[in-house]
PDB file of N, CA and C in Angstrom:
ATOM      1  N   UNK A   1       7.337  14.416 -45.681  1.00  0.00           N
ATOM      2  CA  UNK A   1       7.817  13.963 -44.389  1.00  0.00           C
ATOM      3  C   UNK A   1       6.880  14.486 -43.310  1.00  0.00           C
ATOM      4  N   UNK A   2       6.671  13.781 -42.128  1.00  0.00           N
ATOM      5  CA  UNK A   2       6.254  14.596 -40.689  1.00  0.00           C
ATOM      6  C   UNK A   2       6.346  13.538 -39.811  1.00  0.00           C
ATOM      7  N   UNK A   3       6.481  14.370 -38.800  1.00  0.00           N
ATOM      8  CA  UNK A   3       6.669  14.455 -37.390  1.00  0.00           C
ATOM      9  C   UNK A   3       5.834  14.015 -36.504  1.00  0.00           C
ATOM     10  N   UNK A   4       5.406  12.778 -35.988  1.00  0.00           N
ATOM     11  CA  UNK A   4       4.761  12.488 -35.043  1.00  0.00           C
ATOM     12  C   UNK A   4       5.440  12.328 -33.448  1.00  0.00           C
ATOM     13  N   UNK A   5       5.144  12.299 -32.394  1.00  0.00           N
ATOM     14  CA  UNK A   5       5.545  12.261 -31.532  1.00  0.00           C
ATOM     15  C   UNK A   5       4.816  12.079 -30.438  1.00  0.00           C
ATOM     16  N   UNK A   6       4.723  10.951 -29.801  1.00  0.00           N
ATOM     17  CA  UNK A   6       3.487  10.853 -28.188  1.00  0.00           C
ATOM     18  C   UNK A   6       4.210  11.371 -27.030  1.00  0.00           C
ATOM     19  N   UNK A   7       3.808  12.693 -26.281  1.00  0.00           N
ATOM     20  CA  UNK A   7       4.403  12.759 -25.533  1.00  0.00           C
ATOM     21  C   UNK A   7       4.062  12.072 -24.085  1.00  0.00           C
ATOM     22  N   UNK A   8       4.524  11.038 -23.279  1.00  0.00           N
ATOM     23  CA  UNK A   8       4.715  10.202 -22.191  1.00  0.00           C
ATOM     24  C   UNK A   8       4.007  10.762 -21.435  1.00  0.00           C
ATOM     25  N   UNK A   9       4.425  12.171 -20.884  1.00  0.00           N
ATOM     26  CA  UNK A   9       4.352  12.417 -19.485  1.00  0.00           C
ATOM     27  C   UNK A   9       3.599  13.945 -19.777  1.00  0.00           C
ATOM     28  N   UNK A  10       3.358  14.333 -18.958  1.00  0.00           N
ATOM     29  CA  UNK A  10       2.555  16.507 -19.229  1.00  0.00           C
ATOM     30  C   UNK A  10       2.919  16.780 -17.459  1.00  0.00           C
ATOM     31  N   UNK A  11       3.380  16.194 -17.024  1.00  0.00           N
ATOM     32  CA  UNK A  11       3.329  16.556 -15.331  1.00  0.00           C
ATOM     33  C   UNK A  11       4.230  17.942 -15.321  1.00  0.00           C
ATOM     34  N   UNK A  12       3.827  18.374 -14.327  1.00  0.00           N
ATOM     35  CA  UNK A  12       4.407  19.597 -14.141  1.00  0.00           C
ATOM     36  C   UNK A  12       5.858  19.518 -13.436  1.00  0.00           C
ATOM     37  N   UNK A  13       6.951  20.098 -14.097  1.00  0.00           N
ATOM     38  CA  UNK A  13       7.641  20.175 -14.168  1.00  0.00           C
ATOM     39  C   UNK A  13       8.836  18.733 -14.230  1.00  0.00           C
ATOM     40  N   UNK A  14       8.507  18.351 -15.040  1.00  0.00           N
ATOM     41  CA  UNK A  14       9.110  16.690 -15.005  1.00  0.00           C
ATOM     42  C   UNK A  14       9.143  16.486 -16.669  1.00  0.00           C
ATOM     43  N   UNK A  15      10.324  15.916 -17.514  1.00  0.00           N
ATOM     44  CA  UNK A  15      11.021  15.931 -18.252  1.00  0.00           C
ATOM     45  C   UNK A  15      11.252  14.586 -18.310  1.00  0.00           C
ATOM     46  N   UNK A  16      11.024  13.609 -19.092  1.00  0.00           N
ATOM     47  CA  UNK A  16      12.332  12.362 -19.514  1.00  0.00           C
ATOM     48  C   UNK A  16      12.161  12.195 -20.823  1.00  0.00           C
ATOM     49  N   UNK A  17      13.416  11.698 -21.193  1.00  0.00           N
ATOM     50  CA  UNK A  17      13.777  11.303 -22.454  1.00  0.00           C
ATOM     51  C   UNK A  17      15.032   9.863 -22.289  1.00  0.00           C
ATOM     52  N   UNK A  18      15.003   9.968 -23.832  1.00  0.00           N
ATOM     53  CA  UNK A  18      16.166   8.518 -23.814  1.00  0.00           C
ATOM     54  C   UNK A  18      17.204   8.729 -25.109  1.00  0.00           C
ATOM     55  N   UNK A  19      18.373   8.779 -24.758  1.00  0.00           N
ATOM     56  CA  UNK A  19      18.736   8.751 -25.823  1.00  0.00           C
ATOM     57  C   UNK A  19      19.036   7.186 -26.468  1.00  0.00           C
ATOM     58  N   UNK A  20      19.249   7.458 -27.889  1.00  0.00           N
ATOM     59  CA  UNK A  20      19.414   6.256 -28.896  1.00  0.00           C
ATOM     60  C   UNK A  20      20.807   6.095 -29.588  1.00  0.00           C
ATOM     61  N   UNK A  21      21.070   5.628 -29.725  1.00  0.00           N
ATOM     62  CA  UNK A  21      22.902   4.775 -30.249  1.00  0.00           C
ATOM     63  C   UNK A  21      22.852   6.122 -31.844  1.00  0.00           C
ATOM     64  N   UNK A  22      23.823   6.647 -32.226  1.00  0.00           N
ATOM     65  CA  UNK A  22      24.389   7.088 -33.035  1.00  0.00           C
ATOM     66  C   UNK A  22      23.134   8.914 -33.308  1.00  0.00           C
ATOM     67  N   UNK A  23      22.686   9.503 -32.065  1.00  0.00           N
ATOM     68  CA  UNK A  23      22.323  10.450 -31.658  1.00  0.00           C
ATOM     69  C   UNK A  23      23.898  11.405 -31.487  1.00  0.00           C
ATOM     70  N   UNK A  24      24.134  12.557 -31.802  1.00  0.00           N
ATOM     71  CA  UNK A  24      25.462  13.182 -31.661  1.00  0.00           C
ATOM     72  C   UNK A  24      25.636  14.731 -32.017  1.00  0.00           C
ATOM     73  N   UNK A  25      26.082  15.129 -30.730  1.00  0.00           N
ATOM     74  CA  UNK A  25      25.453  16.558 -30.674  1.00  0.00           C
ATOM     75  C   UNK A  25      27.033  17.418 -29.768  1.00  0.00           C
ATOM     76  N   UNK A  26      26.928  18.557 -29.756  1.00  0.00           N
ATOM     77  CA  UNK A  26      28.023  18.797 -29.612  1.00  0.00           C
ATOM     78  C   UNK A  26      28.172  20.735 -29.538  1.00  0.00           C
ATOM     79  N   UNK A  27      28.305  21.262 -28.265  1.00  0.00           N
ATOM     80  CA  UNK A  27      28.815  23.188 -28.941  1.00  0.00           C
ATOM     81  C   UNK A  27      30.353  23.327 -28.552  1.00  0.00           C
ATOM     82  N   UNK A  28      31.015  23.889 -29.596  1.00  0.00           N
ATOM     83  CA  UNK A  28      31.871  24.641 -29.654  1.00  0.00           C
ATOM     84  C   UNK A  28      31.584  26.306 -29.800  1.00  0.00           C
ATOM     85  N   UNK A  29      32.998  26.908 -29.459  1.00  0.00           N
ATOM     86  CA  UNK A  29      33.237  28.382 -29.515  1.00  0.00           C
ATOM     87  C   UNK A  29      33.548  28.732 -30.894  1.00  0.00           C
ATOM     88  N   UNK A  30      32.874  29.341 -31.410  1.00  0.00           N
ATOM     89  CA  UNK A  30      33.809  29.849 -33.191  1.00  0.00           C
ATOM     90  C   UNK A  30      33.737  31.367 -32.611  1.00  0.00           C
ATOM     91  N   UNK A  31      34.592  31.816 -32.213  1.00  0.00           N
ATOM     92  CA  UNK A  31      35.246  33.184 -31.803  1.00  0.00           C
ATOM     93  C   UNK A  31      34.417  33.432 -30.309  1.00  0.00           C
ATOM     94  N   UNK A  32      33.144  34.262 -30.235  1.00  0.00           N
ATOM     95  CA  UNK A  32      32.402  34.256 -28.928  1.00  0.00           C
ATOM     96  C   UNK A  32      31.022  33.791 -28.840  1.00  0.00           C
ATOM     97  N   UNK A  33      30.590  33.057 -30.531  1.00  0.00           N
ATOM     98  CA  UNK A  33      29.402  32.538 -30.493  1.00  0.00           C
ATOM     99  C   UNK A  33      29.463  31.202 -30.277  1.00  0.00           C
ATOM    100  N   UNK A  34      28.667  30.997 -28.973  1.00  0.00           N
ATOM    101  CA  UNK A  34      28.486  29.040 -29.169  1.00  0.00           C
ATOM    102  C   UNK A  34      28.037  28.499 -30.593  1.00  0.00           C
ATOM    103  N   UNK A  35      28.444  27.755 -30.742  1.00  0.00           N
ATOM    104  CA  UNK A  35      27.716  26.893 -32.140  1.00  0.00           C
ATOM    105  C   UNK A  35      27.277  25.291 -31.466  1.00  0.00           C
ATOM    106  N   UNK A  36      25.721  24.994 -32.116  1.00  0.00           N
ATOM    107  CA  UNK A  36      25.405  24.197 -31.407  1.00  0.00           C
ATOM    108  C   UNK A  36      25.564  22.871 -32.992  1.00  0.00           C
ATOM    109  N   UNK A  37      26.541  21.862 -33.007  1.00  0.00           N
ATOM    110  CA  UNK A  37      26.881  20.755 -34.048  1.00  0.00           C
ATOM    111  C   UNK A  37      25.613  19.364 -33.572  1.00  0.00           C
ATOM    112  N   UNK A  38      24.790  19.127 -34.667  1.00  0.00           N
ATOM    113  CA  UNK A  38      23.876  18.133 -34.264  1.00  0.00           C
ATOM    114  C   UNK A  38      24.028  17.228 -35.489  1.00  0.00           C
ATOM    115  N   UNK A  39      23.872  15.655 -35.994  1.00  0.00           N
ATOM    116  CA  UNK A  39      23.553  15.295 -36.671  1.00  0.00           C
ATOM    117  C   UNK A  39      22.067  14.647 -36.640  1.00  0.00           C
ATOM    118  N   UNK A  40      21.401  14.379 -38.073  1.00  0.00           N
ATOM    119  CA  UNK A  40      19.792  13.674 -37.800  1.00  0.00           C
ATOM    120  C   UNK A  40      19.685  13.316 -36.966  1.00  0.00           C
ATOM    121  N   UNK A  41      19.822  12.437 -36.401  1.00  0.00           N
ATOM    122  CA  UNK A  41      19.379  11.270 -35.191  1.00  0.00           C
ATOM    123  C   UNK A  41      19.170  12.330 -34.212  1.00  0.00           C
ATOM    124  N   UNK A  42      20.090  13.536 -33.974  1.00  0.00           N
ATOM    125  CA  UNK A  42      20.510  13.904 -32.466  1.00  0.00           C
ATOM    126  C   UNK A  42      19.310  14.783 -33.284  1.00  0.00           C
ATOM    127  N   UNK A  43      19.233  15.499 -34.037  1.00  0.00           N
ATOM    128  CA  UNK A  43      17.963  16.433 -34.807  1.00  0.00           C
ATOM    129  C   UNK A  43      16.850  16.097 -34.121  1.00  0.00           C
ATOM    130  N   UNK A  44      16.651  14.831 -34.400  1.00  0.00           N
ATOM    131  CA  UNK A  44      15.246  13.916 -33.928  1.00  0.00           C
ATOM    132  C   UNK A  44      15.020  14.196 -32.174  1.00  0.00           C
ATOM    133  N   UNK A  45      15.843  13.791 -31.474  1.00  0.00           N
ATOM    134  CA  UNK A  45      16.078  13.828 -30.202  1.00  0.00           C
ATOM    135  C   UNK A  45      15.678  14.953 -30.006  1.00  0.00           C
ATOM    136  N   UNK A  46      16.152  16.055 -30.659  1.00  0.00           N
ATOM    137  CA  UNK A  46      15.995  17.671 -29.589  1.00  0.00           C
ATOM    138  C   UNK A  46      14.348  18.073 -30.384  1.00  0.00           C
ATOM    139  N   UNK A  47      13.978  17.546 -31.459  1.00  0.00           N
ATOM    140  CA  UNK A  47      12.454  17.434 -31.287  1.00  0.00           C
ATOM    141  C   UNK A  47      11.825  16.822 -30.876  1.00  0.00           C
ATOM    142  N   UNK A  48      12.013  16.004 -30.195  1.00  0.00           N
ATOM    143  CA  UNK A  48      10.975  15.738 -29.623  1.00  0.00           C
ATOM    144  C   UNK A  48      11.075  16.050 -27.984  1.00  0.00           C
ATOM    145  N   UNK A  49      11.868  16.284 -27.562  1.00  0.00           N
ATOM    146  CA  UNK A  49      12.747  16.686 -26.159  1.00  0.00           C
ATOM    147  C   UNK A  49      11.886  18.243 -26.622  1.00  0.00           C
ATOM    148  N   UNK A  50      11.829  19.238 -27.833  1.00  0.00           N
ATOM    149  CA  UNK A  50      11.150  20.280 -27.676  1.00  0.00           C
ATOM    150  C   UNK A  50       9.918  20.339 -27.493  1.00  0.00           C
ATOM    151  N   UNK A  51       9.585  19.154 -27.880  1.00  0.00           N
ATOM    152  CA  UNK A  51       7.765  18.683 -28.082  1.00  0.00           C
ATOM    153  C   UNK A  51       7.652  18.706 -26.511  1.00  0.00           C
ATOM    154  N   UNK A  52       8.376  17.915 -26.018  1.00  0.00           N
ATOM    155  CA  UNK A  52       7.610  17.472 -24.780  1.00  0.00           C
ATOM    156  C   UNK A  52       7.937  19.246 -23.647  1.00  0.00           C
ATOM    157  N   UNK A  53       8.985  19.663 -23.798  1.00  0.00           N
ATOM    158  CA  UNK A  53       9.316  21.004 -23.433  1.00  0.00           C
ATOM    159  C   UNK A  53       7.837  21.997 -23.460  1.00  0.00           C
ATOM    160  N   UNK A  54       7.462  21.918 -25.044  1.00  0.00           N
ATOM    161  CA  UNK A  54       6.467  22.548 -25.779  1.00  0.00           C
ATOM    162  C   UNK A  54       4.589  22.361 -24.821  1.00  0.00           C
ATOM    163  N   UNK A  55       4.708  20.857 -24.685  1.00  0.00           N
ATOM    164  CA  UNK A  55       3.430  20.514 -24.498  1.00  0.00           C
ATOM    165  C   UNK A  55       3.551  20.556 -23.055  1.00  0.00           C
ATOM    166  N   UNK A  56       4.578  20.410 -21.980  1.00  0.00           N
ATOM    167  CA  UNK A  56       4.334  19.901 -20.585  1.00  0.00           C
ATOM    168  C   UNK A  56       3.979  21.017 -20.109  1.00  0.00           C
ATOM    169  N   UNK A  57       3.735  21.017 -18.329  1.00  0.00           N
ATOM    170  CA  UNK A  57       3.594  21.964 -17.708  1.00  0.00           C
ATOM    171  C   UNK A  57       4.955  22.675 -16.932  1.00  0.00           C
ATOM    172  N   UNK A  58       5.836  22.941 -17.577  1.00  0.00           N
ATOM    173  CA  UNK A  58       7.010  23.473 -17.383  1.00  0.00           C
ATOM    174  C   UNK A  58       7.409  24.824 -17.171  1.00  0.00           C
ATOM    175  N   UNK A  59       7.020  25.283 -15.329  1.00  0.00           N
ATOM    176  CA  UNK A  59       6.906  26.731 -15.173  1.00  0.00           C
ATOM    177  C   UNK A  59       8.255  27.235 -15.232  1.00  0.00           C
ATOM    178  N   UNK A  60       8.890  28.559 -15.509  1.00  0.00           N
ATOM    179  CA  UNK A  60       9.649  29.380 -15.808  1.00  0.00           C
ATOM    180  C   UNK A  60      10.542  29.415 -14.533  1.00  0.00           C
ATOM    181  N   UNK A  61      11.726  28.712 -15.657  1.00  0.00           N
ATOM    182  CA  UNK A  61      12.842  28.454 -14.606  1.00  0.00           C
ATOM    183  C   UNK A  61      13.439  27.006 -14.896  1.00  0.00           C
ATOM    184  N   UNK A  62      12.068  26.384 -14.975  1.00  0.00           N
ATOM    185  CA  UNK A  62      12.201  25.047 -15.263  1.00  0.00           C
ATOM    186  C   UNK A  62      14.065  24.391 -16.450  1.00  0.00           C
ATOM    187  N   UNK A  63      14.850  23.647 -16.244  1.00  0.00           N
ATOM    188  CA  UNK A  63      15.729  23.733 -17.628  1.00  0.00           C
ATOM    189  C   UNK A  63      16.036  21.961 -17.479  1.00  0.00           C
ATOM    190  N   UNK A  64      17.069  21.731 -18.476  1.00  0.00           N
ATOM    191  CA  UNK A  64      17.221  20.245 -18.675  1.00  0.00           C
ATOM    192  C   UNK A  64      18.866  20.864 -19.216  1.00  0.00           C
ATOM    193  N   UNK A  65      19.001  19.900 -18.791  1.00  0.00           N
ATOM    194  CA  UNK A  65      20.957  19.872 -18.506  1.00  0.00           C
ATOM    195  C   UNK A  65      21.087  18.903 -20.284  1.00  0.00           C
ATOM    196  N   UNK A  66      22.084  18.840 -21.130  1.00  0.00           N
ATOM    197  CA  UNK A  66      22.662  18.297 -22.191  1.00  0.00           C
ATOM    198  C   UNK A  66      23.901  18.302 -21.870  1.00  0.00           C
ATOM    199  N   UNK A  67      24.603  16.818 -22.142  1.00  0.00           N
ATOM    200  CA  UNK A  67      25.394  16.605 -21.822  1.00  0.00           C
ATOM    201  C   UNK A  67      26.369  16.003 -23.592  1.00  0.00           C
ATOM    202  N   UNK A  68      27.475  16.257 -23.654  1.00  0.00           N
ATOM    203  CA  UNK A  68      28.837  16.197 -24.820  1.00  0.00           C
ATOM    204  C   UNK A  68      27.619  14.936 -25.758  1.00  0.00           C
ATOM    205  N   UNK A  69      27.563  15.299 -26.655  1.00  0.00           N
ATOM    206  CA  UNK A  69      27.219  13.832 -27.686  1.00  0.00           C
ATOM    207  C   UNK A  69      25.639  13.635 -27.396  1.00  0.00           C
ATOM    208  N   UNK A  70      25.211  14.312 -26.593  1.00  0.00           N
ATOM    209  CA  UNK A  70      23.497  14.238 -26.370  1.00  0.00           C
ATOM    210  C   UNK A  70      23.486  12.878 -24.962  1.00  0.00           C
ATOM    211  N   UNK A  71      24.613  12.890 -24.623  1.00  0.00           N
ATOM    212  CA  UNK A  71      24.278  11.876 -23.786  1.00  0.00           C
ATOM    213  C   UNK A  71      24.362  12.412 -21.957  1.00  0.00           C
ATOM    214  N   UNK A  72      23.289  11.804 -21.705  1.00  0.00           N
ATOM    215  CA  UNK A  72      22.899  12.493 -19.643  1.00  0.00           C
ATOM    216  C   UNK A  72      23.660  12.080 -19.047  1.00  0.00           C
ATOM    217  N   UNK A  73      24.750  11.391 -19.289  1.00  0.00           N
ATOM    218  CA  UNK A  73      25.863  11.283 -18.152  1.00  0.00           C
ATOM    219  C   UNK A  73      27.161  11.600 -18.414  1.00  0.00           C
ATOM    220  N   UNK A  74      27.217  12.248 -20.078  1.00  0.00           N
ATOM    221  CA  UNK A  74      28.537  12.863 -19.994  1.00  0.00           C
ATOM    222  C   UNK A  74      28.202  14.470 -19.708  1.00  0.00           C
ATOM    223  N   UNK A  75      29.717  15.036 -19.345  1.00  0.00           N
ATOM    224  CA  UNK A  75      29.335  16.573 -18.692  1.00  0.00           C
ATOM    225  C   UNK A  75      28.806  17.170 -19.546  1.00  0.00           C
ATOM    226  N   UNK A  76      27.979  18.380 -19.279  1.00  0.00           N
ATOM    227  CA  UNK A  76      26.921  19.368 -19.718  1.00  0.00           C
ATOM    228  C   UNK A  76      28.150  19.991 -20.467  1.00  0.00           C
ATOM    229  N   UNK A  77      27.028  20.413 -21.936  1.00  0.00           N
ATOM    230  CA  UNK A  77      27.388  21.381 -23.063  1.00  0.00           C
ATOM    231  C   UNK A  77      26.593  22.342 -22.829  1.00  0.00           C
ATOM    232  N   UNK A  78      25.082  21.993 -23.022  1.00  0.00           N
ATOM    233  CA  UNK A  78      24.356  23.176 -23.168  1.00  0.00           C
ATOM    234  C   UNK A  78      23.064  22.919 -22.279  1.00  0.00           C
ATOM    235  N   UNK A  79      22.866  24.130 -21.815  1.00  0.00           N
ATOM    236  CA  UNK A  79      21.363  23.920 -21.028  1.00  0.00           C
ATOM    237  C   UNK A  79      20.160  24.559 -21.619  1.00  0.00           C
ATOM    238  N   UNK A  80      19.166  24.156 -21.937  1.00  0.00           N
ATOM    239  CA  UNK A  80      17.907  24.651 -22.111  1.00  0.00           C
ATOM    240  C   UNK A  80      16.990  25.179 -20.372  1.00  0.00           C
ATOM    241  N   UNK A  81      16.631  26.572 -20.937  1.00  0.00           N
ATOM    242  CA  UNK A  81      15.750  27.157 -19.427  1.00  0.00           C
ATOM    243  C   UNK A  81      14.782  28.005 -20.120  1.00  0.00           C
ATOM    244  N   UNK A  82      13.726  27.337 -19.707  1.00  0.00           N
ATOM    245  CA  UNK A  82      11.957  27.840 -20.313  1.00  0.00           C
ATOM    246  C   UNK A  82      12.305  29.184 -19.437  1.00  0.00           C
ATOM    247  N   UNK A  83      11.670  30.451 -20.326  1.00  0.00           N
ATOM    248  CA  UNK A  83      11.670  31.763 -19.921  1.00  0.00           C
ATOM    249  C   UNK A  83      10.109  31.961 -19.376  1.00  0.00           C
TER     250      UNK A  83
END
């Protein structure tokens, strides 16, 4: 298997992605640890969403909001923030 991925954009501090139909992602509490629930598709998504994280010019501070199911307009689960 591997991983290709073109990333779009490298601008500094600027982020897009898209999500795709049956992508599904999800954290719950199991006592005081978040647990972060992903299936493949949504797998795929947060690599390449890391790729582009990975490769852009994304100074410290920079984050991207995730929203219930991997989708940007339902409310935020989890946030990613470059250290």
């Amino acid at each position: 298997m591997r991983f290709v991925h073109e990333v779009d954009s490298l601008e500094p501090n600027t982020i897009t992605y898209e999500t795709e139909p049956g992508q599904a992602g999800g954290v719950e509490l199991d006592g005081a640890v978040p647990v972060f629930y992903v299936n493949q598709k949504g797998c795929q998504f947060l690599a390449k969403l890391f790729a582009q994280l990975a490769l852009g010019q994304c100074s410290r501070g920079f984050h991207v909001h995730l929203g219930e199911g991997l989708d940007p307009e339902a409310p935020e689960v989890v946030r990613i923030v470059i250290e």
